[in-house]
N, C-alpha and C. Protein backbone atom coordinates (compact mmCIF):
# COMPACT_ATOMS: atom_id res chain seq x y z
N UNK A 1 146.39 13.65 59.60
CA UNK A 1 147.78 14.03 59.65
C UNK A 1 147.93 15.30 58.81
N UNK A 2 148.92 16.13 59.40
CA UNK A 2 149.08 17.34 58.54
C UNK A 2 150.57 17.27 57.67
N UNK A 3 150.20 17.78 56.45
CA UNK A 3 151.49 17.55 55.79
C UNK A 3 151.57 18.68 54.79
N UNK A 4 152.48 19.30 54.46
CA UNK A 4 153.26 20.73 53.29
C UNK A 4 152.23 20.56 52.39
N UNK A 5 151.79 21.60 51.94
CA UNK A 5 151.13 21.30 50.48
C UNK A 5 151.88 20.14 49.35
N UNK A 6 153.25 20.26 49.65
CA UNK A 6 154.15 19.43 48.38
C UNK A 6 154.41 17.89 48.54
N UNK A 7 153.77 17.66 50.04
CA UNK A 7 153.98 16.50 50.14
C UNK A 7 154.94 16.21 51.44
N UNK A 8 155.77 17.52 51.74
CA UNK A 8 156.80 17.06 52.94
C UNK A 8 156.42 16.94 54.40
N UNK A 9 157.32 16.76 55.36
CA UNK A 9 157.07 16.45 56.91
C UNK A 9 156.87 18.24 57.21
N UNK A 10 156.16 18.38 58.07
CA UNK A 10 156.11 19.76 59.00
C UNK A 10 157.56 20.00 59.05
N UNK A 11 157.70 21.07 59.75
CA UNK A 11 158.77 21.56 60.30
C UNK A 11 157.84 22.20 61.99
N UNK A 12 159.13 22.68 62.69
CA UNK A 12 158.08 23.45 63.95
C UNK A 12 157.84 24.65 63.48
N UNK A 13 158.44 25.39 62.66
CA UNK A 13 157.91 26.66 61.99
C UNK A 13 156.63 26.42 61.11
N UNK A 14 156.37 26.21 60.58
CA UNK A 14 154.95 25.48 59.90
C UNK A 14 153.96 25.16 61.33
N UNK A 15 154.21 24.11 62.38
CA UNK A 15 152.93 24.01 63.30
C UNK A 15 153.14 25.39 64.03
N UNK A 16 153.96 26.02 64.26
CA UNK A 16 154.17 27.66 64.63
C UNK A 16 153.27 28.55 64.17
N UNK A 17 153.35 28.96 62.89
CA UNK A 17 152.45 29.32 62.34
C UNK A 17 150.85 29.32 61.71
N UNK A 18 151.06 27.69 61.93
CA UNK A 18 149.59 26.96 61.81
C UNK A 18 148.61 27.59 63.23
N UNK A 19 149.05 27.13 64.08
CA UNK A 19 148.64 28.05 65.58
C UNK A 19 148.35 29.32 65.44
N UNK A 20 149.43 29.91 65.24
CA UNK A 20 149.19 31.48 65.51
C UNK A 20 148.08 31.94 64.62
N UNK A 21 148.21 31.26 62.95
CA UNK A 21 146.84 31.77 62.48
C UNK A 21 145.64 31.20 62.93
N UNK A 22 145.73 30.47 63.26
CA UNK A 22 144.01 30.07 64.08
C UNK A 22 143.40 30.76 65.13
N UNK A 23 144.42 31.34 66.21
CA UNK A 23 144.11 32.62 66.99
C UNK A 23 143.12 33.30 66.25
N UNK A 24 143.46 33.95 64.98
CA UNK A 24 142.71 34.62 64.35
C UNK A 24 141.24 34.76 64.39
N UNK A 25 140.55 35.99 65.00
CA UNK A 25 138.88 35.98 64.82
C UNK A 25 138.32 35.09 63.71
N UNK A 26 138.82 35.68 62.64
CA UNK A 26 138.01 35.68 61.25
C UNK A 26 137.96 34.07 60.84
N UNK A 27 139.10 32.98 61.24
CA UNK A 27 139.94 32.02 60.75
C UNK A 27 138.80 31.60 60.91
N UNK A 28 137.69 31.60 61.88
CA UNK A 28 136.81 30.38 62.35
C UNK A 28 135.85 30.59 61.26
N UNK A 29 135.45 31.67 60.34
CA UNK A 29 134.64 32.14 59.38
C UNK A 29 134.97 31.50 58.23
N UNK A 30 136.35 31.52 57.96
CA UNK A 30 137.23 31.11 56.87
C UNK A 30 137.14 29.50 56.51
N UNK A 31 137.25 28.92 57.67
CA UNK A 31 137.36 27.93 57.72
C UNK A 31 135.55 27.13 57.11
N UNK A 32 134.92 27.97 56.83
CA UNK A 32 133.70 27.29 56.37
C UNK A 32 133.79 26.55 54.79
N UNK A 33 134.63 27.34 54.23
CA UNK A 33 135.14 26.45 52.83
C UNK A 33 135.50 25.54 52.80
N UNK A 34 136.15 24.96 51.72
CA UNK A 34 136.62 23.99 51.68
C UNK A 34 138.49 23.51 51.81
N UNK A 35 138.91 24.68 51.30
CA UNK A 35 140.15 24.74 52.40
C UNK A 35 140.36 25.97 52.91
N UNK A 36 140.70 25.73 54.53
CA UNK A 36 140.62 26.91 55.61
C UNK A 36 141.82 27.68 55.20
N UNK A 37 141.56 29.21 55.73
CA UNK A 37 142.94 30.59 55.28
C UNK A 37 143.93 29.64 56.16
N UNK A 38 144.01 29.05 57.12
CA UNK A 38 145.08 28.91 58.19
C UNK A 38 145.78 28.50 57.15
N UNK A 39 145.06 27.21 56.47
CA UNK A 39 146.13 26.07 55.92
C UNK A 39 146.62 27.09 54.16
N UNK A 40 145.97 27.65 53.63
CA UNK A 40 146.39 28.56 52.71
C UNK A 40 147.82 29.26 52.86
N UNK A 41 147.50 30.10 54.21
CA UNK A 41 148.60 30.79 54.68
C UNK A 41 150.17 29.70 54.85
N UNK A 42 149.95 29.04 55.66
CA UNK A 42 151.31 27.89 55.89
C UNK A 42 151.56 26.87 54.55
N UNK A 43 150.56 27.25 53.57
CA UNK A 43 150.65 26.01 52.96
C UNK A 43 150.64 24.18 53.41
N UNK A 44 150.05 24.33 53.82
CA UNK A 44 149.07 22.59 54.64
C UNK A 44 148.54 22.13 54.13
N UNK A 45 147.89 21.15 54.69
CA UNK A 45 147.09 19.78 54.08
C UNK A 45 146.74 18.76 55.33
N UNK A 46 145.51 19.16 55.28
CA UNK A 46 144.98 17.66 56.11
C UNK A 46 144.60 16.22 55.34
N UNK A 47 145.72 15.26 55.78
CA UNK A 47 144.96 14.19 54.64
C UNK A 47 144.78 13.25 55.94
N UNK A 48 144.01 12.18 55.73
CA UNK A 48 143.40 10.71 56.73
C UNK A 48 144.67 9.76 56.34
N UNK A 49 145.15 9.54 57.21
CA UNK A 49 145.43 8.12 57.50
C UNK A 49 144.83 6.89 57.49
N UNK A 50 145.75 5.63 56.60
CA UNK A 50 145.16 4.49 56.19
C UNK A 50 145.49 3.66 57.60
């Protein structure tokens, strides 16, 4: 599940932007760390569900 860095629900501007930066060439490079630019940029969070 994806959720705000702070803890809140998405908005559609947030998965808006989550998208558009993944387009990005480089994102797929980025994403080799441990947290990806996409989710930096929007401020995100992937956490697992119990």
């Amino acid at each position: 599940m994806v959720i705000q860095a702070d803890g809140a629900n998405l908005k559609f501007k947030d998965y808006l932007l989550g998208s558009l930066a993944r387009l990005l060439p480089f994102d797929a490079i980025a994403a080799l760390g441990d947290y990806p630019l996409h989710d930096k940029w929007t401020k995100t969070r992937v956490v697992q569900m119990r």
